[in-house]
PDB file of N, CA and C in Angstrom:
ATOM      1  N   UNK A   1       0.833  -1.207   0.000  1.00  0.00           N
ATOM      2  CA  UNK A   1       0.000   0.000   0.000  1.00  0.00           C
ATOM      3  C   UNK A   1       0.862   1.248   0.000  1.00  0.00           C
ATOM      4  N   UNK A   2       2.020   1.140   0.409  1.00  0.00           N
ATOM      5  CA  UNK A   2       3.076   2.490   0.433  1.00  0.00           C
ATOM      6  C   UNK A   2       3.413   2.753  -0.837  1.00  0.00           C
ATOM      7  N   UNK A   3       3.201   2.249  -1.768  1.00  0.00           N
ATOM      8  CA  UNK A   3       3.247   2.520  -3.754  1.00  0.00           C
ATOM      9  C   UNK A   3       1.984   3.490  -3.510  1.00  0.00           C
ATOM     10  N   UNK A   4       1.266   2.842  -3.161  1.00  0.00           N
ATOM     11  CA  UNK A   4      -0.075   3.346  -3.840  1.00  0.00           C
ATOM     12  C   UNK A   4      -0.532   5.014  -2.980  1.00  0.00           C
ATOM     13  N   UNK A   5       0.099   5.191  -1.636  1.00  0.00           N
ATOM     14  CA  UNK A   5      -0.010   6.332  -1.101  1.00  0.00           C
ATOM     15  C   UNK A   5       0.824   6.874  -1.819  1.00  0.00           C
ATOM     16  N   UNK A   6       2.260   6.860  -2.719  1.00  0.00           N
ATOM     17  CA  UNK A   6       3.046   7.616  -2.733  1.00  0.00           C
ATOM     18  C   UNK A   6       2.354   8.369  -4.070  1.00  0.00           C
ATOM     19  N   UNK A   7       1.712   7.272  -4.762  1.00  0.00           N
ATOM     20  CA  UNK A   7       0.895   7.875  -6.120  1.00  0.00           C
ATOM     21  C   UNK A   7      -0.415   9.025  -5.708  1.00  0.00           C
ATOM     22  N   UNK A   8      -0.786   8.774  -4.713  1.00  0.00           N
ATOM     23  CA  UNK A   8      -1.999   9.134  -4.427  1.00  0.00           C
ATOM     24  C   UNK A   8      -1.704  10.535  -3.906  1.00  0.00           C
ATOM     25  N   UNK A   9      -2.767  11.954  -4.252  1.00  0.00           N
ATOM     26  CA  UNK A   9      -2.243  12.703  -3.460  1.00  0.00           C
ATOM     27  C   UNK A   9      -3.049  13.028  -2.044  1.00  0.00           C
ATOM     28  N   UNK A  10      -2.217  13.856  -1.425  1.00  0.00           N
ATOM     29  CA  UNK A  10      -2.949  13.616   0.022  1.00  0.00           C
ATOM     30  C   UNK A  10      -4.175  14.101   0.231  1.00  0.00           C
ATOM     31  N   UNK A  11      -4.732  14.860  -0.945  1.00  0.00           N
ATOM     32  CA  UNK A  11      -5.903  15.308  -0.453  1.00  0.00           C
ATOM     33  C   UNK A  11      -7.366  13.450  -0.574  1.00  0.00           C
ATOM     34  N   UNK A  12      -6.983  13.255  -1.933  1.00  0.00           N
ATOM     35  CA  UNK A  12      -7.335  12.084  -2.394  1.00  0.00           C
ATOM     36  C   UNK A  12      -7.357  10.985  -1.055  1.00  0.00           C
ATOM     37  N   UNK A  13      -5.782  10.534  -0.359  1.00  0.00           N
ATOM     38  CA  UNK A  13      -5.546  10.125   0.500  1.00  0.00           C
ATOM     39  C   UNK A  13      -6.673   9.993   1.434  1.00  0.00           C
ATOM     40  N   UNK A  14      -6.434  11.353   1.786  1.00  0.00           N
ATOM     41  CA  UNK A  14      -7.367  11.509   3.213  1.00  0.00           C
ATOM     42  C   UNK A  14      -8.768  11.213   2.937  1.00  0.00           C
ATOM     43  N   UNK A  15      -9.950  11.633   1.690  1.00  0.00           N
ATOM     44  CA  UNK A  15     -10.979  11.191   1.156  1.00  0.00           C
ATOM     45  C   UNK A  15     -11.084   9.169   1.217  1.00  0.00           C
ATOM     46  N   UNK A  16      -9.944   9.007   1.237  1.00  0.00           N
ATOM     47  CA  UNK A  16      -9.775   7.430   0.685  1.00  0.00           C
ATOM     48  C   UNK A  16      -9.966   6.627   2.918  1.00  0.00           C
ATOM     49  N   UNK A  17      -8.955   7.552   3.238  1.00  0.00           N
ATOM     50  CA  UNK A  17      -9.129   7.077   4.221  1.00  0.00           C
ATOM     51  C   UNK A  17     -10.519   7.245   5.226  1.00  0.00           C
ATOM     52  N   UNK A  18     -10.915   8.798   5.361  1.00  0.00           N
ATOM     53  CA  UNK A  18     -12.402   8.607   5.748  1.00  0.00           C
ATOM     54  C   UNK A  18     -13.141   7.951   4.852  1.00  0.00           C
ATOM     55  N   UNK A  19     -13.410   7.335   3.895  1.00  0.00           N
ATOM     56  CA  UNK A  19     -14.691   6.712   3.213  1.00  0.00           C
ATOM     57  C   UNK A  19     -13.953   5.541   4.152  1.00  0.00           C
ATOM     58  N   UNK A  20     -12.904   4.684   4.100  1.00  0.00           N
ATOM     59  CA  UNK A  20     -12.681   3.579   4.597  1.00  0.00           C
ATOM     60  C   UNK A  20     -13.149   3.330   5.991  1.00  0.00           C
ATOM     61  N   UNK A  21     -13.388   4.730   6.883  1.00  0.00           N
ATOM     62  CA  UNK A  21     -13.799   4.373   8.160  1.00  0.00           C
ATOM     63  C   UNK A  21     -15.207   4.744   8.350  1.00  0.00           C
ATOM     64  N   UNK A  22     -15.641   5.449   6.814  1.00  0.00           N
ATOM     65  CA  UNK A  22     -17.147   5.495   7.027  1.00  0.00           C
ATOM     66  C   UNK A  22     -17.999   5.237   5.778  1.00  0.00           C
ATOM     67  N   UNK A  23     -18.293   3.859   5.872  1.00  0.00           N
ATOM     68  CA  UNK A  23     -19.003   3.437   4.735  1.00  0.00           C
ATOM     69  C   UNK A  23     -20.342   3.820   4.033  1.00  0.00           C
TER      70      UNK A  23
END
């Protein structure tokens, strides 16, 4: 998953990570 954050940007990131904790 550390590929895929490095592609990702952080705003994206952070969207990616709250949907993951709120479905």
């Amino acid at each position: 998953m550390s590929f895929h954050i490095k592609k990702t940007p952080k705003k994206m990131l952070f969207l990616y990570i709250k949907n993951s904790f709120i479905p």
